[in-house]
Protein backbone atom coordinates (compact mmCIF):
# COMPACT_ATOMS: atom_id res chain seq x y z
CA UNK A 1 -46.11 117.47 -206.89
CA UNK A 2 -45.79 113.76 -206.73
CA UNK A 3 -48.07 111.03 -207.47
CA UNK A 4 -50.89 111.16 -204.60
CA UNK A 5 -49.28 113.67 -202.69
CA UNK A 6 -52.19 115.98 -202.56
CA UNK A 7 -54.00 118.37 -199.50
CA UNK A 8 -57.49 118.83 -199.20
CA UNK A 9 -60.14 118.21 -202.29
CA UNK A 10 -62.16 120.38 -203.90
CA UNK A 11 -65.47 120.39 -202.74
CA UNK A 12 -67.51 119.37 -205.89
CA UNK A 13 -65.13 115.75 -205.75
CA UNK A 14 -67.29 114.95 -202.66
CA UNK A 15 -70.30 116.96 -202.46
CA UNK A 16 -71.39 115.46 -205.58
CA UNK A 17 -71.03 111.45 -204.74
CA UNK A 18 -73.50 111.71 -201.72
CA UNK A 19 -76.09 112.85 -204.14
CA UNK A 20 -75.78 109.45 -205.43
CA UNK A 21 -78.97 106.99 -203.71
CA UNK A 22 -76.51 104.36 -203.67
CA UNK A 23 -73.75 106.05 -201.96
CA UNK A 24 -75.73 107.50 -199.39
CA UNK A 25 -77.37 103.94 -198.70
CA UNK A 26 -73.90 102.33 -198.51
CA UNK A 27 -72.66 104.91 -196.67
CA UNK A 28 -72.34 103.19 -192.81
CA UNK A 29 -70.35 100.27 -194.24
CA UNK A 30 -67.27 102.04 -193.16
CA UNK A 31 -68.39 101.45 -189.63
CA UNK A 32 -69.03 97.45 -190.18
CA UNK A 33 -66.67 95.21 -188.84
CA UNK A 34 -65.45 94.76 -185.32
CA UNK A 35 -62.39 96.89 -185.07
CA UNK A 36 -64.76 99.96 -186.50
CA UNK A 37 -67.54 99.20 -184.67
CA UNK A 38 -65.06 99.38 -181.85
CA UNK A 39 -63.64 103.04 -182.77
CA UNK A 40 -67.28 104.05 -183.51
CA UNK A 41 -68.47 103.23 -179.65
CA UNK A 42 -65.83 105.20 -178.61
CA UNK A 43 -65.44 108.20 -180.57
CA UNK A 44 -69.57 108.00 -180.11
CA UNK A 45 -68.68 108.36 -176.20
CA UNK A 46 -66.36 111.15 -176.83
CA UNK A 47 -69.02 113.30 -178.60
CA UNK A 48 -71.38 112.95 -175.85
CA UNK A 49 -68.79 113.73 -173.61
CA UNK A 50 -67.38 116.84 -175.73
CA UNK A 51 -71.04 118.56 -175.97
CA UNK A 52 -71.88 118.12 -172.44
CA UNK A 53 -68.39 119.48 -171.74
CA UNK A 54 -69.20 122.36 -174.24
CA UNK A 55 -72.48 123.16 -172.59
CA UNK A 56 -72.01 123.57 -168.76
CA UNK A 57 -71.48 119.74 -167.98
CA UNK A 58 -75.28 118.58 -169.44
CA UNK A 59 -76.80 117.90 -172.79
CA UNK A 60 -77.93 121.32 -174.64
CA UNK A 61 -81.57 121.08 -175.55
CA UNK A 62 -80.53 121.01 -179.23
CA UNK A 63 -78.21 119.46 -181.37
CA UNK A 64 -77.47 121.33 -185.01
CA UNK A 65 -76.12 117.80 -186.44
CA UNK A 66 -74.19 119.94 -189.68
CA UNK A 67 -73.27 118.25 -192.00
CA UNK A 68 -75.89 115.15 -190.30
CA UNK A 69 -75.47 112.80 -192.89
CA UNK A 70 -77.37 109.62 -192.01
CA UNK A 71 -77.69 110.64 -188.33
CA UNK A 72 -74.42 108.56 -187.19
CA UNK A 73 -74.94 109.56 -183.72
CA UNK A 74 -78.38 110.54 -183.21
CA UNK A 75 -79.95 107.64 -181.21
CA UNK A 76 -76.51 108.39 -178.96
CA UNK A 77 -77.54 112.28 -178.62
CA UNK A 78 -80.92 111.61 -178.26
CA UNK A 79 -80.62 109.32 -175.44
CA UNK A 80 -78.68 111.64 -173.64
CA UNK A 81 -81.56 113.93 -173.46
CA UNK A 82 -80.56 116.54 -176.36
CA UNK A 83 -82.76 116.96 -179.70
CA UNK A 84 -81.44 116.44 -183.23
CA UNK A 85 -81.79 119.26 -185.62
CA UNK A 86 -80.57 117.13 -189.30
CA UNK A 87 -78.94 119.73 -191.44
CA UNK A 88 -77.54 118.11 -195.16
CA UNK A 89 -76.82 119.66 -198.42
CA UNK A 90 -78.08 115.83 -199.84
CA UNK A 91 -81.60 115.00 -199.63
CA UNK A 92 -80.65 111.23 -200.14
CA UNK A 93 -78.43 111.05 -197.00
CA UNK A 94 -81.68 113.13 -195.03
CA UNK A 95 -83.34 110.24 -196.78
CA UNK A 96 -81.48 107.57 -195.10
CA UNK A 97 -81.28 109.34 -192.09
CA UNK A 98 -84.90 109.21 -191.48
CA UNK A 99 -85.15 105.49 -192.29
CA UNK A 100 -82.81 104.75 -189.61
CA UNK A 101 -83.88 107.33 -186.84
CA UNK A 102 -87.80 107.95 -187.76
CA UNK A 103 -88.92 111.26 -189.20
CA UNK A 104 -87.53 114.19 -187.26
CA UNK A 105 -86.32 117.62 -188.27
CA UNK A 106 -84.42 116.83 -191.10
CA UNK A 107 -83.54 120.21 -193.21
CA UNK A 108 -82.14 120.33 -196.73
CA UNK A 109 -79.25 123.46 -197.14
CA UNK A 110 -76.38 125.05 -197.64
CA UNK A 111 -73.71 124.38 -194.77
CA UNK A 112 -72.28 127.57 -194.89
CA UNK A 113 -75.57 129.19 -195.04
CA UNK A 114 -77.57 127.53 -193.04
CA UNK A 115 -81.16 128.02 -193.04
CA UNK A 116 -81.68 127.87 -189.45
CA UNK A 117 -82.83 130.83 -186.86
CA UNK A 118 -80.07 131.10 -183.61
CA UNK A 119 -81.11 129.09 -180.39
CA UNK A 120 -79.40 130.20 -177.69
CA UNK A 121 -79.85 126.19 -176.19
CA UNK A 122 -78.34 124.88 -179.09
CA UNK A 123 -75.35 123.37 -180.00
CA UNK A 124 -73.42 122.69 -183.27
CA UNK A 125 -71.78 119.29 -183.96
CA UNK A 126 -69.61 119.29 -186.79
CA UNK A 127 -67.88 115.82 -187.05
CA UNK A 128 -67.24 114.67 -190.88
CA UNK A 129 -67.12 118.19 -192.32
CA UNK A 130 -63.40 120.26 -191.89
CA UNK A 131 -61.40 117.70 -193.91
CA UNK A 132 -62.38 118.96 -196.79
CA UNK A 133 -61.38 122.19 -196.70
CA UNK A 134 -58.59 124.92 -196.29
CA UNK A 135 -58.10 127.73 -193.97
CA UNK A 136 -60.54 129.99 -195.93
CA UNK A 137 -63.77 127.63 -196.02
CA UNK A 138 -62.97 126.04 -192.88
CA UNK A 139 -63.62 130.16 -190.81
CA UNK A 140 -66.31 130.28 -193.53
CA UNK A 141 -68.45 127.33 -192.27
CA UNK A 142 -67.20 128.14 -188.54
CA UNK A 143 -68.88 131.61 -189.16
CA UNK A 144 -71.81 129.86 -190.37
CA UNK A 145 -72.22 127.78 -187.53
CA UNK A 146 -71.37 131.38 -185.40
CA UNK A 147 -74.42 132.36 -186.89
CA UNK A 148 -77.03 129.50 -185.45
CA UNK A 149 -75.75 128.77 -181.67
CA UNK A 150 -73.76 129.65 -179.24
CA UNK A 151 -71.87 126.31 -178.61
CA UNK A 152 -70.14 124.33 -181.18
CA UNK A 153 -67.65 121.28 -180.90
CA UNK A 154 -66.26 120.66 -184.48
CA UNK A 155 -64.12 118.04 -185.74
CA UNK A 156 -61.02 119.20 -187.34
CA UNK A 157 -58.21 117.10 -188.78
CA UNK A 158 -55.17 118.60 -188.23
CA UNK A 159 -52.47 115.90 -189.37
CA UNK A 160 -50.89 115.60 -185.94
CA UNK A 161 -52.01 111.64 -185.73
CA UNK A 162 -49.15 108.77 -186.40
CA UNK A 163 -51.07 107.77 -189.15
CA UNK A 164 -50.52 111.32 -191.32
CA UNK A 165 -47.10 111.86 -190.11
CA UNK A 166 -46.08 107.78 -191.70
CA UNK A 167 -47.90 109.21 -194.57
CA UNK A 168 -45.50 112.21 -195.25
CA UNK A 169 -42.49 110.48 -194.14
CA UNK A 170 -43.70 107.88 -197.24
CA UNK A 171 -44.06 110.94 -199.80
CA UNK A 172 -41.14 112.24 -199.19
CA UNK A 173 -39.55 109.43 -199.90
CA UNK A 174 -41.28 109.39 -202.93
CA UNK A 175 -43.73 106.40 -202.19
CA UNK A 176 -47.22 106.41 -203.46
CA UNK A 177 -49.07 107.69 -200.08
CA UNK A 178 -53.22 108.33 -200.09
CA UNK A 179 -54.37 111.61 -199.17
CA UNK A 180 -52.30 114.43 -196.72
CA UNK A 181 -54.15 116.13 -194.23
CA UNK A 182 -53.07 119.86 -193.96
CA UNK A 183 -50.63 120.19 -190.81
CA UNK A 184 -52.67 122.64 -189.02
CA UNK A 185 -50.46 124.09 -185.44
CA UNK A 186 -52.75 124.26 -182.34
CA UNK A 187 -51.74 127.96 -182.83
CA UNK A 188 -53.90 128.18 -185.81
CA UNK A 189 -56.79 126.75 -184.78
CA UNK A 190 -57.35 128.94 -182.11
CA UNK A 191 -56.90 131.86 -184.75
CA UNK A 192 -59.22 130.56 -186.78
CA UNK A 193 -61.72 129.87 -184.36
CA UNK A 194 -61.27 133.69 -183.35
CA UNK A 195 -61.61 134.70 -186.94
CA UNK A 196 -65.14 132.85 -186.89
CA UNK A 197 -66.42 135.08 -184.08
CA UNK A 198 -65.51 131.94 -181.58
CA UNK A 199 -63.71 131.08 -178.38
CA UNK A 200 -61.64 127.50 -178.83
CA UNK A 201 -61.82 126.61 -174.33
CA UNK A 202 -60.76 123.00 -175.41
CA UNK A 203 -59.38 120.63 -178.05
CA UNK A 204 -60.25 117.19 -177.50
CA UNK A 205 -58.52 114.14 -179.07
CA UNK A 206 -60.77 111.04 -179.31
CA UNK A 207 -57.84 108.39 -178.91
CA UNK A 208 -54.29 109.81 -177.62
CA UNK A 209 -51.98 108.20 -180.13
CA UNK A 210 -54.47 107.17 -182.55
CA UNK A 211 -57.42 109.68 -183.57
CA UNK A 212 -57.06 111.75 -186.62
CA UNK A 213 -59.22 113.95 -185.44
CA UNK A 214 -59.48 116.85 -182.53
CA UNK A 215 -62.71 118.37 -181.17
CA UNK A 216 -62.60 121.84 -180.71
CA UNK A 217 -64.77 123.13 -177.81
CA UNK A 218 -66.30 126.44 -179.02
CA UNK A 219 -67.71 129.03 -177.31
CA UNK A 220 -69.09 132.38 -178.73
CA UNK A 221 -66.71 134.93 -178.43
């Protein structure tokens, strides 16, 4: 395998760091900046969007934010009339989470056992979570999130953006390239979701050309 050409990480390479005060603190820095601010607002619309979509055409009375993180969209979901369940395997993110947003229902657990009971009104957002893992974890959290609602939409990168595609081209030409996404076929997701105990009725791309990642639109099967 050449230098950098690598898919997916292992989970404890990124589990770990957001255990870290700091890097939970510094962790909306990635949106600063105009031209990210600008991508934010937008793929911020497209989530509202995808879970009304998801849930009949209005907000669902819940939102399972999994993994939440430090609530990136929560004033967004809350203002459109939905409320935020924060589910996090780090405290110190739920930490940060509830400095920005004000104490809610923040809950500390495992993402692919989630200690939550089933609400039929709810539904799961996954945004920041699929990237991470292959084919076998990826059913295993979709089963998880099976498990708790009825509705999901769930971000999943499946390398079909210009950005991943330069990125081969560059590593197979032996150039050093960052991180490959896994090339995942729009045949597979839709197996996958199945698999999971889920219907995929839409996948969503944020930008056309641009977005790296697809919402799938998940109903229970």
């Amino acid at each position: 395998m050449r230098r950098g050409y690598r898919i997916g990480m292992p989970a404890e390479d990124w589990t770990d760091a957001y255990h870290e005060p700091t890097v939970a603190q510094a962790y909306d820095r990635r949106y600063r900046g105009p031209i990210r601010r600008m991508n934010n607002r937008r793929v911020e619309a497209a989530v509202i969007e995808a879970l009304r979509a998801c849930c009949g055409g209005q907000a669902p009375a819940w939102v399972f934010d999994v993994p939440a993180g430090t609530g990136r969209f929560t004033s967004a979901i809350r203002a459109a009339g939905s409320q935020v369940c924060h589910l996090d395997a780090s405290a110190e993110m739920l930490e940060v989470c509830r400095s920005k947003h004000g104490p809610g229902l923040e809950v500390v657990g495992d993402l692919l056992e989630p200690p939550l009971a089933q609400r039929p009104d709810a539904c799961v957002l996954s945004l920041r979570l699929m990237q991470h893992y292959h084919r076998a974890e990826r059913v295993a959290a979709l089963r998880a999130f099976r498990g708790i609602a009825n509705r999901a939409v769930v971000a999943y990168y499946p390398g079909w953006d210009w950005k991943n595609r330069f990125r081969r081209l560059r590593a197979r030409l032996g150039l050093p390239v960052r991180k490959l996404r896994e090339a995942i076929p729009a045949a597979q997701l839709h197996e996958e979701a199945r698999e999971a105990g889920w219907n995929l009725v839409r996948a969503q791309r944020v930008f056309p050309i641009l977005s790296e990642n697809v919402l799938l639109h998940l109903h229970a099967s």
